[in-house]
Each structure stands twice: as structure tokens, then as C-alpha cells.
C-alpha atoms as a PDB file:
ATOM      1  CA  UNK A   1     -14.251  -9.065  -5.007  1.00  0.00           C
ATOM      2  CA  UNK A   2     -11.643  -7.144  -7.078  1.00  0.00           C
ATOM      3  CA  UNK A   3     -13.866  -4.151  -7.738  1.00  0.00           C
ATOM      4  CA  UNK A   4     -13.517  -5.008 -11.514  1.00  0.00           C
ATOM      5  CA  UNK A   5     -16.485  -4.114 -13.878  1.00  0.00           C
ATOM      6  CA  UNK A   6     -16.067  -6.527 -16.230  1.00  0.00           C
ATOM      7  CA  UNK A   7     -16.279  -9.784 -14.202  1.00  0.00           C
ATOM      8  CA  UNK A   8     -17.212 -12.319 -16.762  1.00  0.00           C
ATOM      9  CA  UNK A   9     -14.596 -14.811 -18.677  1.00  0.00           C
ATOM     10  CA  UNK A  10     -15.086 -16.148 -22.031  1.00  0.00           C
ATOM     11  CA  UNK A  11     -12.727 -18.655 -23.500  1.00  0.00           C
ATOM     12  CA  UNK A  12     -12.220 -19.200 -27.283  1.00  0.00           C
ATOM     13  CA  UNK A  13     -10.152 -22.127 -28.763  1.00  0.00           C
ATOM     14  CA  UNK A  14      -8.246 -20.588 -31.678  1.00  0.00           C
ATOM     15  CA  UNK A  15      -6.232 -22.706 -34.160  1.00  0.00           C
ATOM     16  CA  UNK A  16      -2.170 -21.841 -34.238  1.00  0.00           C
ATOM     17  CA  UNK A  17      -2.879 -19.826 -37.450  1.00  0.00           C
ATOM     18  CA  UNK A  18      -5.765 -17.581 -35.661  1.00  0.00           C
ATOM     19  CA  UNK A  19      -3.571 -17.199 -32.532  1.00  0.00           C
ATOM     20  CA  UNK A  20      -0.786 -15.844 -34.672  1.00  0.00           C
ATOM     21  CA  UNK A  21      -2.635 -13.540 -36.450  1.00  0.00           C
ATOM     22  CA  UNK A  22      -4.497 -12.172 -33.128  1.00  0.00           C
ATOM     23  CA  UNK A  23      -1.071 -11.766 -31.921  1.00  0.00           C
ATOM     24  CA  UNK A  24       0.124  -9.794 -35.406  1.00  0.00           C
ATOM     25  CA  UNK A  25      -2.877  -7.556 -35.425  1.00  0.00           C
ATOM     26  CA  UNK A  26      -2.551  -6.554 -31.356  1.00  0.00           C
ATOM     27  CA  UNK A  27       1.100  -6.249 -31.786  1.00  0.00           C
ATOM     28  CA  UNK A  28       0.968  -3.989 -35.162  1.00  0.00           C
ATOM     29  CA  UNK A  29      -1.858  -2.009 -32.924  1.00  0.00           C
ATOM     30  CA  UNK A  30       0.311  -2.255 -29.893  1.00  0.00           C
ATOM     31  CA  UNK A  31      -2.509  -3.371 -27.602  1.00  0.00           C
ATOM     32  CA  UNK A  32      -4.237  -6.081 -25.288  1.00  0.00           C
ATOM     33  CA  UNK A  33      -5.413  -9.127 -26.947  1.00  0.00           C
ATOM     34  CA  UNK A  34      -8.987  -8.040 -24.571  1.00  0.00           C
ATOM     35  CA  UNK A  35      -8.541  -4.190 -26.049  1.00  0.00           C
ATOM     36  CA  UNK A  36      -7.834  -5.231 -29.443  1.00  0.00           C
ATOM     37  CA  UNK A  37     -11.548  -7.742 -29.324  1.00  0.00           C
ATOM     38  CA  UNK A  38     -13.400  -5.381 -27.434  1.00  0.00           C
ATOM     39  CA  UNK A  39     -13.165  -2.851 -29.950  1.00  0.00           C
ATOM     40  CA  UNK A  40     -13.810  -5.629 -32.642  1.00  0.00           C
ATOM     41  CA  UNK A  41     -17.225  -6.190 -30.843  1.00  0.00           C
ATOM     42  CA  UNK A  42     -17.491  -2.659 -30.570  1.00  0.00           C
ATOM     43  CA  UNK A  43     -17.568  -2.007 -34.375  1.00  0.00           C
ATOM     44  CA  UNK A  44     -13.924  -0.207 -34.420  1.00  0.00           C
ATOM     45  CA  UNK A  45     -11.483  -2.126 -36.327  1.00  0.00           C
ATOM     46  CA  UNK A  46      -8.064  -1.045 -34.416  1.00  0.00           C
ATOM     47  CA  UNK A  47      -5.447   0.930 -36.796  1.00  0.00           C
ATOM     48  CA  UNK A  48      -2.028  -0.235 -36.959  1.00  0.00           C
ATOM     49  CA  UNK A  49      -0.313   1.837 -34.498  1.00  0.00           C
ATOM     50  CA  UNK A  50       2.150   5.217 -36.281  1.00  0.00           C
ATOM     51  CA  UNK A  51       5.916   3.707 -36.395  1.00  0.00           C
ATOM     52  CA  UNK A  52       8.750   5.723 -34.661  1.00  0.00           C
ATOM     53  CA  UNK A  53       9.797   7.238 -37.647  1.00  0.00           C
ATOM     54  CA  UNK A  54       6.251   8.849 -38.415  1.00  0.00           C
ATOM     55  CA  UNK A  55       6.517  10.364 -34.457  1.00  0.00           C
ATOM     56  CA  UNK A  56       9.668  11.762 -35.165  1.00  0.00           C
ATOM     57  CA  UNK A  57       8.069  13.251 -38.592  1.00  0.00           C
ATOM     58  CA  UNK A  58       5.329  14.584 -36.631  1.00  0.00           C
ATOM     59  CA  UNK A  59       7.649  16.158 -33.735  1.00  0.00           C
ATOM     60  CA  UNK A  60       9.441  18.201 -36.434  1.00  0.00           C
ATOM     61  CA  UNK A  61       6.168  19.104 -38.048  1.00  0.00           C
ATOM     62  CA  UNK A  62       4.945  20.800 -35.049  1.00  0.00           C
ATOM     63  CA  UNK A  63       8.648  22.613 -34.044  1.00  0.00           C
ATOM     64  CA  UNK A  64       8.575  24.316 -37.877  1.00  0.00           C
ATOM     65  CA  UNK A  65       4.864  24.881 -37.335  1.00  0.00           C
ATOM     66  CA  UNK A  66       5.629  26.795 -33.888  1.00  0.00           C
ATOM     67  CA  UNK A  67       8.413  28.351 -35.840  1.00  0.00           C
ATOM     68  CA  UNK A  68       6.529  29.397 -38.386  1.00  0.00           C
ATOM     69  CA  UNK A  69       3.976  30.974 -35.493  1.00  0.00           C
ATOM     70  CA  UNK A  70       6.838  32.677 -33.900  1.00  0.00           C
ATOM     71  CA  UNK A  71       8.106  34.252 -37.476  1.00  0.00           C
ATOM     72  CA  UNK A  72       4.046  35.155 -38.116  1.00  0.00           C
ATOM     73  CA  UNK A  73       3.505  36.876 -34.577  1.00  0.00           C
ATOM     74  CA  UNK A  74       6.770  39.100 -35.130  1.00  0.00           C
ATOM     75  CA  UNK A  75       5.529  39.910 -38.562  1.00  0.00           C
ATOM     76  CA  UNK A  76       2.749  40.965 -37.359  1.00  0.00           C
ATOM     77  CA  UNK A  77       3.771  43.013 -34.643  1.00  0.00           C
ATOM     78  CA  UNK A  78       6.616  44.624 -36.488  1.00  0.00           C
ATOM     79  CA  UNK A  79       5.114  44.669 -39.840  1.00  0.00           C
ATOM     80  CA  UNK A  80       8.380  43.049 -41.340  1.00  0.00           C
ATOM     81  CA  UNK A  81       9.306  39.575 -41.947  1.00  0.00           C
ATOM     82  CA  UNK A  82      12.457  37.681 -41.434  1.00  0.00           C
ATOM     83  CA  UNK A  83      12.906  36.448 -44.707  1.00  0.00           C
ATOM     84  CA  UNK A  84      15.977  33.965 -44.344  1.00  0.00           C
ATOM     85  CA  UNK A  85      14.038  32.755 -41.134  1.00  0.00           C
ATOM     86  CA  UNK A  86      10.612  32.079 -43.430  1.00  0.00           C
ATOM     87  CA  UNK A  87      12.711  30.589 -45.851  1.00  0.00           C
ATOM     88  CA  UNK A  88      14.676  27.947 -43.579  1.00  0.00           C
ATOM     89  CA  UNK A  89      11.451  27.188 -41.949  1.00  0.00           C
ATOM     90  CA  UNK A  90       9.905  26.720 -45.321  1.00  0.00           C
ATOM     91  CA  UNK A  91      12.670  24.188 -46.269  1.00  0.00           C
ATOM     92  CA  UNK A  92      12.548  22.392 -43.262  1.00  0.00           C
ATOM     93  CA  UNK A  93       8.556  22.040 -44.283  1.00  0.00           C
ATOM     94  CA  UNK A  94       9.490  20.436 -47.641  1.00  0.00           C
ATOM     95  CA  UNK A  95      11.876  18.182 -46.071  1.00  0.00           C
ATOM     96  CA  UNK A  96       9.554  16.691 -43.960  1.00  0.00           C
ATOM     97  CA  UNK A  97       6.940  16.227 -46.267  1.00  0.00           C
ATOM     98  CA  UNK A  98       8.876  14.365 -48.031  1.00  0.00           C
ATOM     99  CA  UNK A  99       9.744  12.200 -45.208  1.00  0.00           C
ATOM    100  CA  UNK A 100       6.914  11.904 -44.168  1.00  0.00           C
ATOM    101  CA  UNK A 101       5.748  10.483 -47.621  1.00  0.00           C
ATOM    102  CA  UNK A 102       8.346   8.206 -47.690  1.00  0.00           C
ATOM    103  CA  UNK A 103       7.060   6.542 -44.725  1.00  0.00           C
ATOM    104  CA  UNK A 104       4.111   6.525 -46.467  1.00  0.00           C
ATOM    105  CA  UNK A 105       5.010   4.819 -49.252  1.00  0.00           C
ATOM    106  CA  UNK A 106       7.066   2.780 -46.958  1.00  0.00           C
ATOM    107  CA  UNK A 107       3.580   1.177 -45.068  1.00  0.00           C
ATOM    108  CA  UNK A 108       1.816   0.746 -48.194  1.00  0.00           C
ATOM    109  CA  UNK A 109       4.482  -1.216 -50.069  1.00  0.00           C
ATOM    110  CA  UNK A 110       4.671  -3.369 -46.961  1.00  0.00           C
ATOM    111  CA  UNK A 111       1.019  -3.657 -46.645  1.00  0.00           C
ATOM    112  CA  UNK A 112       0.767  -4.668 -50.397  1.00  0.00           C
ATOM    113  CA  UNK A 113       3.523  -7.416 -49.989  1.00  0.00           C
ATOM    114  CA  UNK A 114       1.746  -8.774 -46.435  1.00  0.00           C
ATOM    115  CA  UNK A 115       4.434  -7.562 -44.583  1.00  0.00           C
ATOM    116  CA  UNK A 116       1.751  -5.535 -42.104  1.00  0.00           C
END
């Protein structure tokens, strides 16, 4: 015995239409065909998995929100601001909110054309 804990096999005939859409959904949510239907049976409908571009949103997010951390702390501490500092982070901000929506806007217009 392999030690596994879930020992039972269940085999499902799909149609070529069903297969390719099991294999769209668990490759949008970048998982197993078994992880993607367990958490069907589980009640969790998987979410399509964030695209590169969103990660690379989100890794710039959190360097201007350490920046921004670093800039508070000194304020603090100093009781003066770096204004030129506050105001590049503060750029940076707005530039990736509005990347970030664009990706947005990006999914949904995909999503609304089937393209998911």
C-alpha cells in the first residue's frame, strides 16, 4: 500500500466538449483535473488563477508600499518629511493603479467575449 488517503477511483466518461472545457477551467485555475473537482464537490468554485502581469502589479504595489513605510517611519522619527521622496512614491502609486486597472479591464473584456 502507497500510504495514500484517498484510495478510491472513480471514472467519468465525458464527451470531447466536457473534456475540453475541464481542461480550460483547470488550466485558467492552473490546477489538477482531481484539485479542480474536489473543490467542485467541496462547494468552492476555483478562481481563474492572477496572470503575470497582475503579479508584477502586485510586486510594485508592495515595494511603493514599503517605500512609503520607510518615508512614514523617518517622518516620524525626525518630524520632517521628504517631500520629493513622498511625491515619487505617490506617482509610482498612481501608475500602478492604473495598471493594475487595465488588467482589469483587460479580464473582463475577455471574459465578456468568452475568451476566459
Amino acid at each position: 500500500m502507497s500510504g495514500r488517503v484517498r484510495t478510491n477511483v472513480v471514472v467519468i466518461h465525458l464527451s470531447d466538449s466536457e473534456l475540453i472545457q475541464l481542461n480550460k477551467d483547470v488550466t485558467v485555475c492552473k490546477l489538477s483535473r482531481e484539485n479542480y473537482l474536489r473543490m467542485l464537490m467541496d462547494g468552492y468554485h476555483p478562481k481563474p488563477a492572477p496572470s503575470e502581469e497582475l503579479k508584477d502589479c502586485l510586486v510594485q504595489l508592495r515595494r511603493i508600499g514599503n517605500n512609503i513605510n520607510q518615508i512614514t517611519y523617518v517622518a516620524n522619527c525626525t518630524n520632517d518629511i521628504n517631500t520629493d521622496m513622498f511625491k515619487n512614491c505617490h506617482d509610482e502609486l498612481n501608475e500602478q493603479y492604473n495598471e493594475i486597472m487595465k488588467v482589469i479591464t483587460n479580464v473582463k473584456e475577455d471574459n465578456m467575449n468568452g475568451n476566459n
